[in-house]
Protein backbone atom coordinates (compact mmCIF):
# COMPACT_ATOMS: atom_id res chain seq x y z
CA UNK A 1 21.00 -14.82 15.03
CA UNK A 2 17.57 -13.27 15.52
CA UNK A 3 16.39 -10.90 12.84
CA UNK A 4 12.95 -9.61 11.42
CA UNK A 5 10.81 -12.07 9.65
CA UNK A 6 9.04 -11.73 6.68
CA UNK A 7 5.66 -11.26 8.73
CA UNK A 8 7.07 -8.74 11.10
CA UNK A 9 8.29 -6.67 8.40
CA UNK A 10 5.12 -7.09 6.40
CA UNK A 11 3.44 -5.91 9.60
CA UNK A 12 6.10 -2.91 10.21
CA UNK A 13 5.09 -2.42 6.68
CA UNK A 14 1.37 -2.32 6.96
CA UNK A 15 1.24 -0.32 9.99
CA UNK A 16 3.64 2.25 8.61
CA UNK A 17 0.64 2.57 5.76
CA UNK A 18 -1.73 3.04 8.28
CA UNK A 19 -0.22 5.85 9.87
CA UNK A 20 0.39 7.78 6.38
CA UNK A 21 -2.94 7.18 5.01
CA UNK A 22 -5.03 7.43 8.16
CA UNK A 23 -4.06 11.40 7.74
CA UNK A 24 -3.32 12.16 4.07
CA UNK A 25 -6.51 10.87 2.73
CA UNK A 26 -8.18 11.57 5.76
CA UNK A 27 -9.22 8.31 5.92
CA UNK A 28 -11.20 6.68 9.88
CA UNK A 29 -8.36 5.23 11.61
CA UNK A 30 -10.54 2.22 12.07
CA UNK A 31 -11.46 1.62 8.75
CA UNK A 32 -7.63 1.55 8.19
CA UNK A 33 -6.68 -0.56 11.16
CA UNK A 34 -9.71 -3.33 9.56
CA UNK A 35 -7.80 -2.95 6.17
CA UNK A 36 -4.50 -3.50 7.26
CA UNK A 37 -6.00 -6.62 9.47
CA UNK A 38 -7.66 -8.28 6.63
CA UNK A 39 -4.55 -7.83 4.24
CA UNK A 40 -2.47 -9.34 7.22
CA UNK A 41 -4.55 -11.98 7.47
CA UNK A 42 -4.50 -12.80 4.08
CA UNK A 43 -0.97 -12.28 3.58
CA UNK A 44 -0.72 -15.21 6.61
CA UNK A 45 -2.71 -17.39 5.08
CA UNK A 46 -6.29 -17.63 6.40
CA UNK A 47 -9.04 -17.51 4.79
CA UNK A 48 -12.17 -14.76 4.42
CA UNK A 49 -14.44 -17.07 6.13
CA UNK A 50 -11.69 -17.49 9.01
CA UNK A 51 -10.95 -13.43 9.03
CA UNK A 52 -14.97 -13.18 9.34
CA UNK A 53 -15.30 -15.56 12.42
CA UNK A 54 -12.58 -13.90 14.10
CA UNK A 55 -13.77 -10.48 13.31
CA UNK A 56 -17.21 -11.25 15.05
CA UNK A 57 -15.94 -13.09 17.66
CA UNK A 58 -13.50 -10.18 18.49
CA UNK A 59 -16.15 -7.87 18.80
CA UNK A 60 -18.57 -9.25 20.13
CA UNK A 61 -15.90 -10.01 23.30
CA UNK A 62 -15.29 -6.30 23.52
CA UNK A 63 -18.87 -5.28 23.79
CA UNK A 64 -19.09 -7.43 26.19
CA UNK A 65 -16.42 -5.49 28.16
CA UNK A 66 -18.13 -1.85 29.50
CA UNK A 67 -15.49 -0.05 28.78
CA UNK A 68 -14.80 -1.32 25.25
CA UNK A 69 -18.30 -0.29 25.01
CA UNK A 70 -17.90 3.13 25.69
CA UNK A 71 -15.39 3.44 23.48
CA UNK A 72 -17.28 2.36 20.72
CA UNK A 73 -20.09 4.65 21.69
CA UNK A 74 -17.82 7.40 21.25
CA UNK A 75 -16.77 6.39 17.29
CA UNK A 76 -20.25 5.99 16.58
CA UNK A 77 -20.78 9.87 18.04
CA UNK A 78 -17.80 10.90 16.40
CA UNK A 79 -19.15 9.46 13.02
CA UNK A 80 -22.48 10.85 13.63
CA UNK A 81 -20.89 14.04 14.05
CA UNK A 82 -18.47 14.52 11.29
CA UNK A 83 -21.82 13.52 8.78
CA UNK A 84 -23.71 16.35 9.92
């Protein structure tokens, strides 16, 4: 019998938040997706300094990448812009 586990539901869960709160409190979708990371994270069991690591270790492989690096370029324009 295969069925949802607990994770995967807590995920469904998570990511469900993200896409109400990204537009009702007009809140960066990336700021949400790091939220809902670190809470799933926690929720699994890791630890801060382990969500840290793999946070700078996961970016620092897509800067690496040019076209990860565009894209980031463009949030940091699209930032810029919205402060004025």
């Amino acid at each position: 019998m295969s069925g949802m586990t607990h994770f995967q539901a807590f995920l469904l869960l998570l990511s469900i938040i993200v896409l109400v709160a990204t537009p009702w409190r007009r809140l960066h979708p990336f700021l949400a997706i790091v939220a809902v990371a670190c809470a799933f994270g926690l929720t699994a069991g890791f630890s801060v300094a382990f969500l840290g690591k793999a946070f700078g270790s996961g970016f620092s492989q897509s800067i690496a990448s040019p076209g990860l690096a565009i894209v980031a370029a463009g949030l940091v324009a699209g930032l810029a812009d919205s402060t004025g």
